[in-house]
C-alpha atoms as a PDB file:
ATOM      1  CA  UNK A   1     162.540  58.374  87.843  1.00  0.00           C
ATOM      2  CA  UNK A   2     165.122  59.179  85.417  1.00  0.00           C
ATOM      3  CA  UNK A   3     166.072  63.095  86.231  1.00  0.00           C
ATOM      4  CA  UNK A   4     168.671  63.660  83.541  1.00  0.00           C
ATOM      5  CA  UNK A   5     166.690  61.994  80.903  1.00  0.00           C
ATOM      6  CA  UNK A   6     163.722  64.390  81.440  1.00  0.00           C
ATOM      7  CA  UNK A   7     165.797  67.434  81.895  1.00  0.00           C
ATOM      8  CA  UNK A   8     167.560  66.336  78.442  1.00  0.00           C
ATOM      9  CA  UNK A   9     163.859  66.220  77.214  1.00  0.00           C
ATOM     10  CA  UNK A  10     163.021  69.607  78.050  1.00  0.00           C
ATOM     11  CA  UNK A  11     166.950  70.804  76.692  1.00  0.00           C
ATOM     12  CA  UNK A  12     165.970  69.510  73.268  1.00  0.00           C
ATOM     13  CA  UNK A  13     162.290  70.905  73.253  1.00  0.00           C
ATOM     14  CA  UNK A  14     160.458  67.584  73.077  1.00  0.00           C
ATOM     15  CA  UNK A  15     156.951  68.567  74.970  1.00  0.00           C
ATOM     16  CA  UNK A  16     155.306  65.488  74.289  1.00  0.00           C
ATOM     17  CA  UNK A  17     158.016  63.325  76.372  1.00  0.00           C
ATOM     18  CA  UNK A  18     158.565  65.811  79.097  1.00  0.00           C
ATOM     19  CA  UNK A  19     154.495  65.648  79.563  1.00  0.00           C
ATOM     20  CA  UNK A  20     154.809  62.016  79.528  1.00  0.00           C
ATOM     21  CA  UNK A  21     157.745  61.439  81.911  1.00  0.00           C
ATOM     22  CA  UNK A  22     156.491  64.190  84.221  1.00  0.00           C
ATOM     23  CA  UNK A  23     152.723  62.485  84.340  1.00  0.00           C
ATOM     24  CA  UNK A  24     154.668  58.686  85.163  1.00  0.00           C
ATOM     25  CA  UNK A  25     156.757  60.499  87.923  1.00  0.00           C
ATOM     26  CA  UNK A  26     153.186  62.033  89.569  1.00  0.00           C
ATOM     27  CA  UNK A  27     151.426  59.028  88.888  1.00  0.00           C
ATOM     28  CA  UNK A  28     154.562  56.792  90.403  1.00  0.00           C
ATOM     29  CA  UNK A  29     154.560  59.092  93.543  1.00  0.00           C
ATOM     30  CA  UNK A  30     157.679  60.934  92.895  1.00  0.00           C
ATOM     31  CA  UNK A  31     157.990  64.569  94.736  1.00  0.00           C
ATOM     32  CA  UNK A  32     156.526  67.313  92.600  1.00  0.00           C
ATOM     33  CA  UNK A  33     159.491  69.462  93.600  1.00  0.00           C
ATOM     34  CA  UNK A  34     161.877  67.034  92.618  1.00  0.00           C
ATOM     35  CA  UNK A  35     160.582  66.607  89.176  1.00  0.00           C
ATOM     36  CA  UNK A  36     160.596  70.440  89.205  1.00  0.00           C
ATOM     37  CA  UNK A  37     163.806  70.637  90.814  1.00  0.00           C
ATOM     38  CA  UNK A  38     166.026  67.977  89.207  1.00  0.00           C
ATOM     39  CA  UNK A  39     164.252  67.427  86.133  1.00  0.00           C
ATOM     40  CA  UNK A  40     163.149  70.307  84.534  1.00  0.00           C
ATOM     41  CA  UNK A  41     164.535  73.127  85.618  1.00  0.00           C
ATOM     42  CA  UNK A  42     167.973  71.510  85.040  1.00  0.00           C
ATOM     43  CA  UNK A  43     167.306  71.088  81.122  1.00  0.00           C
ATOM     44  CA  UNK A  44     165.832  74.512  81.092  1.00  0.00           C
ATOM     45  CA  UNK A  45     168.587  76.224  82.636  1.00  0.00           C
ATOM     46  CA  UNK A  46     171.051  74.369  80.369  1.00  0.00           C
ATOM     47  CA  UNK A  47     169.303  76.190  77.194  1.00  0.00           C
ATOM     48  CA  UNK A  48     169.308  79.590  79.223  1.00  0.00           C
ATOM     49  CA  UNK A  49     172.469  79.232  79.210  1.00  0.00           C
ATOM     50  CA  UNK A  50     173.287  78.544  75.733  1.00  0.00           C
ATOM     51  CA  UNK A  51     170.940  81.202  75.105  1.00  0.00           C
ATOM     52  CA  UNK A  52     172.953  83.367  77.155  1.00  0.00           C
ATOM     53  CA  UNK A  53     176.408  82.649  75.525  1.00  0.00           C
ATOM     54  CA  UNK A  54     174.790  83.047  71.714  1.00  0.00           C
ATOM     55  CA  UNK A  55     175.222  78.860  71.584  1.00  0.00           C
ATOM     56  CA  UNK A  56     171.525  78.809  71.159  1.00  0.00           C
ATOM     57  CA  UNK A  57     168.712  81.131  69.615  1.00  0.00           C
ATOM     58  CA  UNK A  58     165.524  82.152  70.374  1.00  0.00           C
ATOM     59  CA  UNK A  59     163.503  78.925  68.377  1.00  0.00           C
ATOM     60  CA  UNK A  60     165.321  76.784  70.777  1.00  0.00           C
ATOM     61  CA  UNK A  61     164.553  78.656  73.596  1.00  0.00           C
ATOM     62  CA  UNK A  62     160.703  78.576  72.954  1.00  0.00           C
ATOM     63  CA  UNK A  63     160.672  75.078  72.571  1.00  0.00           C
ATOM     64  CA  UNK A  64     162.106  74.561  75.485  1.00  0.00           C
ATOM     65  CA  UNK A  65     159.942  76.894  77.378  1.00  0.00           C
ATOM     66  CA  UNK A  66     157.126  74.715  75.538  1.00  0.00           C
ATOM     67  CA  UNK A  67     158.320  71.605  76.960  1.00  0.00           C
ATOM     68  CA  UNK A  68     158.758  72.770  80.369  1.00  0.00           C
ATOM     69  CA  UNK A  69     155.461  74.080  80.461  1.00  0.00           C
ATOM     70  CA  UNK A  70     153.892  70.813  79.457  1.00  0.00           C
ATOM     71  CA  UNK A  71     155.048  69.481  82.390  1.00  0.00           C
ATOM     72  CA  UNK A  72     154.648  72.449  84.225  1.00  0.00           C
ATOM     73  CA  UNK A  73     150.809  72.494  83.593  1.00  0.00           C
ATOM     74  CA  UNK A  74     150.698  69.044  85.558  1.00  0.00           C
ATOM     75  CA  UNK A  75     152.694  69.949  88.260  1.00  0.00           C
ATOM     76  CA  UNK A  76     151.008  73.515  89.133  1.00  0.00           C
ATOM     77  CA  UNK A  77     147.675  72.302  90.015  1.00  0.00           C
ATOM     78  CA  UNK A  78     149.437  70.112  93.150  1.00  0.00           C
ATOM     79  CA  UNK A  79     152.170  73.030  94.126  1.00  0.00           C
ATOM     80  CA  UNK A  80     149.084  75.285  94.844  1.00  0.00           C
ATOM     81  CA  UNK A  81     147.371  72.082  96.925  1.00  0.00           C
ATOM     82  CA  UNK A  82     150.772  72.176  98.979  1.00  0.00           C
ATOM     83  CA  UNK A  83     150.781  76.298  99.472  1.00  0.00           C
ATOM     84  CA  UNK A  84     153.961  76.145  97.611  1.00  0.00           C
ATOM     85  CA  UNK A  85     154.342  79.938  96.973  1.00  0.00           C
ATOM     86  CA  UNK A  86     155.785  81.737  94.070  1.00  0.00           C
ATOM     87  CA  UNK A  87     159.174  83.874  94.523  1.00  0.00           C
ATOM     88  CA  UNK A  88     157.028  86.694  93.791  1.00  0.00           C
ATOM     89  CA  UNK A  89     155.221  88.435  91.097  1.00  0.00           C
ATOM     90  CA  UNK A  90     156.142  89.310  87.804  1.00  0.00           C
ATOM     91  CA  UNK A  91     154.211  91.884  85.662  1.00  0.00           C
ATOM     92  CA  UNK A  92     155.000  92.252  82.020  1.00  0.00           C
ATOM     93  CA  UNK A  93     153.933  93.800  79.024  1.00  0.00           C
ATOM     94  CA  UNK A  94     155.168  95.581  75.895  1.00  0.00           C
ATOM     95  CA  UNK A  95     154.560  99.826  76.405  1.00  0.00           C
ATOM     96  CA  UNK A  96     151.340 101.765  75.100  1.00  0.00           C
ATOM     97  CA  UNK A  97     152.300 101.850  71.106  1.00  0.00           C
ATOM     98  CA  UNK A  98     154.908  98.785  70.368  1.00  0.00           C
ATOM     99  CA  UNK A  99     153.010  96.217  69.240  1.00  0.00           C
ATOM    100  CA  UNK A 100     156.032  93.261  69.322  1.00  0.00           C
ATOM    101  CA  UNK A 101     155.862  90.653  71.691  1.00  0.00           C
ATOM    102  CA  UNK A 102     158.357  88.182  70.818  1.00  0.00           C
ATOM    103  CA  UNK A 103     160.967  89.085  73.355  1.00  0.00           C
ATOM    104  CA  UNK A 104     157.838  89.821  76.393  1.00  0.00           C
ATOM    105  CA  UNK A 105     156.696  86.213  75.751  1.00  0.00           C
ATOM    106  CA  UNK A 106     159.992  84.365  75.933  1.00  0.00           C
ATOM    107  CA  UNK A 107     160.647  86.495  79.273  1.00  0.00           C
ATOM    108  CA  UNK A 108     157.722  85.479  80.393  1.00  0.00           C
ATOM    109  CA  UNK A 109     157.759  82.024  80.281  1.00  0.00           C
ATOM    110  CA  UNK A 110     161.200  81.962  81.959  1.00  0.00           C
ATOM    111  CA  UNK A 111     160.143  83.663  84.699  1.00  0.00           C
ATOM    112  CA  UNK A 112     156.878  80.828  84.848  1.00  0.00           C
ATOM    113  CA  UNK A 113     159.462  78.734  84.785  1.00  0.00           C
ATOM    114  CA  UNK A 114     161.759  79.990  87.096  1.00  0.00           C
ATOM    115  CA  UNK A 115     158.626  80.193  90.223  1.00  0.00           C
ATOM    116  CA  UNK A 116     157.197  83.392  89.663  1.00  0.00           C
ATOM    117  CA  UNK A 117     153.843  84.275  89.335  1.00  0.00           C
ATOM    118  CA  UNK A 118     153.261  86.090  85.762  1.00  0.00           C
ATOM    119  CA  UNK A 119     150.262  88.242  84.667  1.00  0.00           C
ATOM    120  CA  UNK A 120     151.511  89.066  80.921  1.00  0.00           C
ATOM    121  CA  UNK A 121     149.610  92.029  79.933  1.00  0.00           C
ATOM    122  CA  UNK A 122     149.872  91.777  76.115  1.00  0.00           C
ATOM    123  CA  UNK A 123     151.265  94.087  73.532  1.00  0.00           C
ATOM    124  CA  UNK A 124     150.309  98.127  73.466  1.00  0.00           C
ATOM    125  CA  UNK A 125     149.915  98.490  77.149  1.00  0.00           C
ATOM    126  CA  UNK A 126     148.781 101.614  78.627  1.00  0.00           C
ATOM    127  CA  UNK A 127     150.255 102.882  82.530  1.00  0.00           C
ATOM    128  CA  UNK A 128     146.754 102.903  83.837  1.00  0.00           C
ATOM    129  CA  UNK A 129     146.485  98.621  83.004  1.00  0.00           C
ATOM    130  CA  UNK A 130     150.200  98.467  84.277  1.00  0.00           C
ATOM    131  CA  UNK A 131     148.592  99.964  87.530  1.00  0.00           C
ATOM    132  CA  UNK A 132     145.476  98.033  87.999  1.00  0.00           C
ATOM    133  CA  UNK A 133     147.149  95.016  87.698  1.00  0.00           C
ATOM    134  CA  UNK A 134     150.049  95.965  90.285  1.00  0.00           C
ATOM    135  CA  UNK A 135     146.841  96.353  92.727  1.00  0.00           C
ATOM    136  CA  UNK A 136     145.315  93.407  92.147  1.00  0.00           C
ATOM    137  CA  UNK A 137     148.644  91.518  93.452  1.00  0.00           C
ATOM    138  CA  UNK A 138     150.421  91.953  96.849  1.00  0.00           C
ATOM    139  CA  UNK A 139     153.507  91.383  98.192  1.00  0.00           C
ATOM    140  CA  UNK A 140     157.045  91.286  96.229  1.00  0.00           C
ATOM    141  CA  UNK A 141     155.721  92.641  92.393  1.00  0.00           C
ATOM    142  CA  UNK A 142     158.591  93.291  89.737  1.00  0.00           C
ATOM    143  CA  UNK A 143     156.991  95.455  86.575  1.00  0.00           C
ATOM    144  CA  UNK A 144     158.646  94.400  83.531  1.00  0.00           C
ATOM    145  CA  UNK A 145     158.316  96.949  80.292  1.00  0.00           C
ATOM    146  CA  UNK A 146     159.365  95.676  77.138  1.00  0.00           C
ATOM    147  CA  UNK A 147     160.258  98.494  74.297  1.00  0.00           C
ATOM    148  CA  UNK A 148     161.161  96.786  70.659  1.00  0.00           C
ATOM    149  CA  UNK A 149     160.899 100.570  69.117  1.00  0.00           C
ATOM    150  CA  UNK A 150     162.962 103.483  69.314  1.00  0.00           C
ATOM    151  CA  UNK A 151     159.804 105.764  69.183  1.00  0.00           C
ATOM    152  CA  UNK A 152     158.024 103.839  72.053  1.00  0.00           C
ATOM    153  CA  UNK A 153     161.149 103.661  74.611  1.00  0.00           C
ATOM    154  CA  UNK A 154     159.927 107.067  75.946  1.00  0.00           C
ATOM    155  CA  UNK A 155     156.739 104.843  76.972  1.00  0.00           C
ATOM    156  CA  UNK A 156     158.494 103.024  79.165  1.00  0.00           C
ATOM    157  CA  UNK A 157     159.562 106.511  81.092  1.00  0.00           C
ATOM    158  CA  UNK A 158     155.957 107.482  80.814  1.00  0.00           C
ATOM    159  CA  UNK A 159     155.031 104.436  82.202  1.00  0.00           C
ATOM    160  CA  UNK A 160     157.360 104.669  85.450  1.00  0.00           C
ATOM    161  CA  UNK A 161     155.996 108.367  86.094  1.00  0.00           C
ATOM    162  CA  UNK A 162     152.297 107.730  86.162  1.00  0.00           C
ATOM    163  CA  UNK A 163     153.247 104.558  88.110  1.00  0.00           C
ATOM    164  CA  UNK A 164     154.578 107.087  90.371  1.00  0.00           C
ATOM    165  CA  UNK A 165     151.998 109.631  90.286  1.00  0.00           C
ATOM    166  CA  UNK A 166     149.870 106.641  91.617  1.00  0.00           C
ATOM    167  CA  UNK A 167     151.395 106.342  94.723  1.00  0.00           C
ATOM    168  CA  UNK A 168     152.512 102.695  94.076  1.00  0.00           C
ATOM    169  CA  UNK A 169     155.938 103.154  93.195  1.00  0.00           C
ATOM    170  CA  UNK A 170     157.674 102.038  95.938  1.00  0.00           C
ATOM    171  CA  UNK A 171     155.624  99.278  96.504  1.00  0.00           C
ATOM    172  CA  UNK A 172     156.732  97.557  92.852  1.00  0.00           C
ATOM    173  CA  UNK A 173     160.721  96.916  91.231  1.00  0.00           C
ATOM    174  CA  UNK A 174     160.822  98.171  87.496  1.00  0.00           C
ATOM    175  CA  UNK A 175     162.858  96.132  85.274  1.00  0.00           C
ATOM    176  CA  UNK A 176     163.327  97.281  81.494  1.00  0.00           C
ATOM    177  CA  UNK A 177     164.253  95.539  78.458  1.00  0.00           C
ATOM    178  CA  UNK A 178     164.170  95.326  74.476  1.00  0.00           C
ATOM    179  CA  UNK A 179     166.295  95.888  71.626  1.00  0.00           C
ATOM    180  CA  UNK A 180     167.157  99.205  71.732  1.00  0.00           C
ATOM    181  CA  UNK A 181     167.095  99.659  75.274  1.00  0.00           C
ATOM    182  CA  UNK A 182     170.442 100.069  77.431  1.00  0.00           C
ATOM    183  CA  UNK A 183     171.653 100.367  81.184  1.00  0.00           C
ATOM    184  CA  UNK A 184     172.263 103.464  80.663  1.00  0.00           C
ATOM    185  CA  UNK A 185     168.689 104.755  79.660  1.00  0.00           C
ATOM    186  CA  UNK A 186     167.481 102.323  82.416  1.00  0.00           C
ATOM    187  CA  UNK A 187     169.163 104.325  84.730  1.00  0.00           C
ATOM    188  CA  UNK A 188     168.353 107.903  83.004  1.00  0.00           C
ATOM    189  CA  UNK A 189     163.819 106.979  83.740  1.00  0.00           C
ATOM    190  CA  UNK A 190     164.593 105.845  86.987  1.00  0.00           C
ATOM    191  CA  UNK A 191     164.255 101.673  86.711  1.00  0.00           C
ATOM    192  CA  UNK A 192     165.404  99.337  89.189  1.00  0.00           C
ATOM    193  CA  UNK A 193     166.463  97.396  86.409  1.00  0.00           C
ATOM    194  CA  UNK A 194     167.880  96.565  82.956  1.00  0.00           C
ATOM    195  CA  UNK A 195     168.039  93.232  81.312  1.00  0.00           C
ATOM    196  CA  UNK A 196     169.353  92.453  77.998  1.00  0.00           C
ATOM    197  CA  UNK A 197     167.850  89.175  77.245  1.00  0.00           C
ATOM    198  CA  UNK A 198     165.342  86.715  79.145  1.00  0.00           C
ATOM    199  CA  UNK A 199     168.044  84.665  80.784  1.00  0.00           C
ATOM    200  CA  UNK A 200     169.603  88.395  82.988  1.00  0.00           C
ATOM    201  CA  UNK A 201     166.597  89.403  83.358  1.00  0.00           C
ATOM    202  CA  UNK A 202     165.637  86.192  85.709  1.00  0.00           C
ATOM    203  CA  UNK A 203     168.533  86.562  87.058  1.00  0.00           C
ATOM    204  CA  UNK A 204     168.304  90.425  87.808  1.00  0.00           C
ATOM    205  CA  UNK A 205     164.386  89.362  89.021  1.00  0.00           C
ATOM    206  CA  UNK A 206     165.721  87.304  91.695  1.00  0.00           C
ATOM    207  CA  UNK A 207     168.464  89.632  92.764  1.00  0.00           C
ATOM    208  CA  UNK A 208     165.632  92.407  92.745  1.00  0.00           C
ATOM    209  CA  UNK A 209     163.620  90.258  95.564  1.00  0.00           C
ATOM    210  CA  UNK A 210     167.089  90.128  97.423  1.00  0.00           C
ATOM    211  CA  UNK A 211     167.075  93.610  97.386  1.00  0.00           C
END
Protein backbone atom coordinates (compact mmCIF):
# COMPACT_ATOMS: atom_id res chain seq x y z
CA UNK A 1 0.00 0.00 0.00
CA UNK A 2 1.24 3.29 -0.91
CA UNK A 3 1.56 5.27 2.68
CA UNK A 4 2.76 8.62 1.42
CA UNK A 5 0.34 8.75 -1.37
CA UNK A 6 -2.64 8.40 1.05
CA UNK A 7 -1.26 10.63 3.66
CA UNK A 8 -0.74 13.27 0.66
CA UNK A 9 -4.51 12.49 0.04
CA UNK A 10 -5.67 13.38 3.31
CA UNK A 11 -2.90 16.71 3.27
CA UNK A 12 -4.80 18.03 0.27
CA UNK A 13 -8.42 17.22 1.59
CA UNK A 14 -9.43 14.73 -1.10
CA UNK A 15 -12.08 12.41 0.99
CA UNK A 16 -13.16 10.50 -1.81
CA UNK A 17 -9.47 8.98 -2.48
CA UNK A 18 -8.48 8.63 1.10
CA UNK A 19 -11.93 6.45 1.46
CA UNK A 20 -10.89 4.62 -1.51
CA UNK A 21 -7.22 3.86 -0.74
CA UNK A 22 -8.06 3.18 2.90
CA UNK A 23 -11.05 0.53 1.80
CA UNK A 24 -8.17 -1.30 -0.90
CA UNK A 25 -5.63 -1.39 2.08
CA UNK A 26 -8.56 -3.26 4.47
CA UNK A 27 -9.76 -5.18 1.74
CA UNK A 28 -5.88 -6.14 0.65
CA UNK A 29 -5.19 -7.13 4.35
CA UNK A 30 -3.02 -4.31 5.29
CA UNK A 31 -2.82 -3.50 9.29
CA UNK A 32 -5.53 -1.10 10.34
CA UNK A 33 -2.95 0.64 12.50
CA UNK A 34 -0.65 1.04 9.84
CA UNK A 35 -3.02 2.72 7.54
CA UNK A 36 -3.82 4.80 10.66
CA UNK A 37 -0.36 5.14 11.59
CA UNK A 38 1.60 5.79 8.37
CA UNK A 39 -1.04 6.93 6.22
CA UNK A 40 -3.26 9.18 7.67
CA UNK A 41 -2.20 10.54 10.51
CA UNK A 42 1.02 11.55 8.68
CA UNK A 43 -0.97 13.84 6.08
CA UNK A 44 -3.04 15.11 8.91
CA UNK A 45 -0.34 16.13 11.05
CA UNK A 46 1.42 17.79 8.09
CA UNK A 47 -1.75 20.32 7.80
CA UNK A 48 -1.71 20.73 11.73
CA UNK A 49 1.21 21.90 11.27
CA UNK A 50 0.78 24.37 8.63
CA UNK A 51 -2.14 25.27 10.53
CA UNK A 52 -0.01 25.85 13.38
CA UNK A 53 2.64 28.12 11.66
CA UNK A 54 -0.35 30.37 9.83
CA UNK A 55 0.89 28.35 6.35
CA UNK A 56 -2.59 27.03 6.26
CA UNK A 57 -6.20 28.20 7.38
CA UNK A 58 -9.01 26.84 8.82
CA UNK A 59 -10.89 25.63 5.15
CA UNK A 60 -7.89 23.52 4.73
CA UNK A 61 -7.92 22.20 7.93
CA UNK A 62 -11.61 20.95 7.70
CA UNK A 63 -11.03 19.30 4.65
CA UNK A 64 -8.53 17.54 5.86
CA UNK A 65 -10.26 16.54 8.98
CA UNK A 66 -13.03 15.44 6.29
CA UNK A 67 -10.75 13.23 4.54
CA UNK A 68 -9.31 11.62 7.46
CA UNK A 69 -12.53 10.85 8.75
CA UNK A 70 -13.62 9.10 5.60
CA UNK A 71 -11.19 6.77 6.19
CA UNK A 72 -11.49 6.91 9.68
CA UNK A 73 -15.20 5.73 9.55
CA UNK A 74 -13.82 2.38 7.92
CA UNK A 75 -11.19 1.80 10.13
CA UNK A 76 -13.14 2.41 13.62
CA UNK A 77 -15.55 -0.33 13.33
CA UNK A 78 -12.31 -3.01 13.31
CA UNK A 79 -10.11 -0.94 16.09
CA UNK A 80 -13.10 -1.54 18.50
CA UNK A 81 -13.17 -5.53 17.22
CA UNK A 82 -9.35 -5.48 18.32
CA UNK A 83 -10.04 -3.57 21.94
CA UNK A 84 -7.84 -0.95 20.55
CA UNK A 85 -8.55 1.75 23.22
CA UNK A 86 -8.74 5.44 22.90
CA UNK A 87 -5.97 7.75 24.71
CA UNK A 88 -8.78 8.89 26.68
CA UNK A 89 -11.80 11.00 26.60
CA UNK A 90 -12.40 14.23 25.33
CA UNK A 91 -15.50 16.35 26.26
CA UNK A 92 -16.25 19.50 24.38
CA UNK A 93 -18.67 22.04 23.93
CA UNK A 94 -19.12 25.79 23.47
CA UNK A 95 -20.39 27.49 27.23
CA UNK A 96 -24.20 28.10 28.21
CA UNK A 97 -24.86 31.42 25.88
CA UNK A 98 -22.13 31.39 22.83
CA UNK A 99 -23.72 29.97 20.20
CA UNK A 100 -20.33 29.60 17.69
CA UNK A 101 -19.03 26.40 16.98
CA UNK A 102 -16.59 26.74 14.34
CA UNK A 103 -13.47 26.54 16.42
CA UNK A 104 -15.30 23.42 18.96
CA UNK A 105 -15.80 21.41 15.73
CA UNK A 106 -12.36 21.69 14.17
CA UNK A 107 -10.97 20.75 17.81
CA UNK A 108 -12.96 18.13 17.80
CA UNK A 109 -12.23 16.33 14.94
CA UNK A 110 -8.48 16.57 15.69
CA UNK A 111 -8.76 15.09 18.73
CA UNK A 112 -11.04 12.02 16.70
CA UNK A 113 -8.29 12.03 14.83
CA UNK A 114 -5.62 12.05 17.08
CA UNK A 115 -7.30 8.57 19.24
CA UNK A 116 -9.48 10.11 21.58
CA UNK A 117 -12.82 9.38 22.28
CA UNK A 118 -15.08 12.69 21.68
CA UNK A 119 -18.66 13.36 22.94
CA UNK A 120 -19.12 17.04 21.35
CA UNK A 121 -21.84 18.55 23.26
CA UNK A 122 -23.00 21.26 20.81
CA UNK A 123 -23.21 24.98 21.09
CA UNK A 124 -24.96 26.83 24.36
CA UNK A 125 -24.00 24.22 26.84
CA UNK A 126 -25.14 24.38 30.29
CA UNK A 127 -22.61 22.92 33.52
CA UNK A 128 -25.27 20.48 34.50
CA UNK A 129 -24.91 18.62 30.56
CA UNK A 130 -21.05 19.22 30.98
CA UNK A 131 -21.59 17.02 34.19
CA UNK A 132 -23.80 14.28 33.07
CA UNK A 133 -21.77 13.56 30.36
CA UNK A 134 -18.38 13.48 32.49
CA UNK A 135 -20.43 10.56 34.41
CA UNK A 136 -21.39 8.70 31.77
CA UNK A 137 -17.49 8.17 30.83
CA UNK A 138 -14.70 6.74 33.08
CA UNK A 139 -11.29 6.79 33.24
CA UNK A 140 -8.83 9.67 31.82
CA UNK A 141 -11.76 12.59 30.73
CA UNK A 142 -10.32 16.09 29.55
CA UNK A 143 -13.42 18.85 29.53
CA UNK A 144 -12.85 21.17 26.80
CA UNK A 145 -14.92 24.74 26.98
CA UNK A 146 -14.89 26.76 24.05
CA UNK A 147 -15.77 30.72 24.61
CA UNK A 148 -15.96 32.78 21.05
CA UNK A 149 -17.59 35.85 23.22
CA UNK A 150 -16.28 38.20 25.58
CA UNK A 151 -19.67 38.18 27.52
CA UNK A 152 -19.77 34.30 27.74
CA UNK A 153 -15.95 33.72 28.93
CA UNK A 154 -17.28 34.10 32.53
CA UNK A 155 -19.29 30.77 31.50
CA UNK A 156 -16.49 28.96 31.22
CA UNK A 157 -15.54 29.95 35.11
CA UNK A 158 -19.10 29.13 35.93
CA UNK A 159 -18.76 26.06 34.33
CA UNK A 160 -15.48 24.87 36.30
CA UNK A 161 -17.26 25.85 39.74
CA UNK A 162 -20.43 23.85 39.46
CA UNK A 163 -18.16 21.13 37.99
CA UNK A 164 -16.65 21.47 41.29
CA UNK A 165 -19.55 21.81 43.43
CA UNK A 166 -20.32 18.30 41.91
CA UNK A 167 -17.71 16.57 43.41
CA UNK A 168 -16.17 15.51 40.02
CA UNK A 169 -13.51 17.87 39.69
CA UNK A 170 -10.68 16.05 40.30
CA UNK A 171 -11.72 13.24 38.51
CA UNK A 172 -11.73 15.39 34.92
CA UNK A 173 -8.61 17.92 33.24
CA UNK A 174 -10.20 21.33 32.06
CA UNK A 175 -8.77 22.68 29.00
CA UNK A 176 -10.02 26.22 27.69
CA UNK A 177 -9.96 27.84 24.45
CA UNK A 178 -11.50 30.54 21.95
CA UNK A 179 -10.78 33.81 20.62
CA UNK A 180 -10.67 35.92 23.31
CA UNK A 181 -9.49 33.61 25.76
CA UNK A 182 -5.75 33.73 27.18
CA UNK A 183 -3.30 31.73 29.55
CA UNK A 184 -3.61 34.06 31.72
CA UNK A 185 -7.49 33.95 32.36
CA UNK A 186 -7.01 30.12 32.08
CA UNK A 187 -5.05 30.28 34.96
CA UNK A 188 -7.20 33.13 36.89
CA UNK A 189 -10.81 30.14 36.82
CA UNK A 190 -8.64 27.53 37.76
CA UNK A 191 -8.16 25.29 34.25
CA UNK A 192 -5.68 22.73 33.75
CA UNK A 193 -5.37 24.12 30.49
CA UNK A 194 -5.22 26.75 27.72
CA UNK A 195 -4.98 26.16 24.05
CA UNK A 196 -4.88 28.68 21.41
CA UNK A 197 -5.82 26.77 18.40
CA UNK A 198 -6.83 22.98 17.66
CA UNK A 199 -3.34 21.85 16.82
CA UNK A 200 -1.90 22.99 21.04
CA UNK A 201 -4.69 21.98 22.24
CA UNK A 202 -3.97 18.12 21.07
CA UNK A 203 -0.94 18.60 22.00
CA UNK A 204 -1.69 20.08 25.58
CA UNK A 205 -4.53 16.94 25.64
CA UNK A 206 -1.87 14.47 25.47
CA UNK A 207 0.50 16.17 27.83
CA UNK A 208 -2.65 16.48 30.22
CA UNK A 209 -2.94 12.42 30.24
CA UNK A 210 0.92 12.51 31.04
CA UNK A 211 0.14 14.44 33.83
Amino acid sequence: MDFQLLSEAVEKGDAALAEKMTKEGIDGGVDVRDILDKGLMPGFHVIGERFKKQEAFIPEVLMAARAMHAGLNLIRPILKQKNVKPLGTFIIGTVLGDMHDIGQTIVAMMMENSGFKVTNLGVNVAPAKFIEAVGKEEGDIIVGLSALLTTTMANQRVTIEEITKAGIRDKVKVMVGGAPVTENWAEEIGADAYAEDATVAVDKAKELLKG
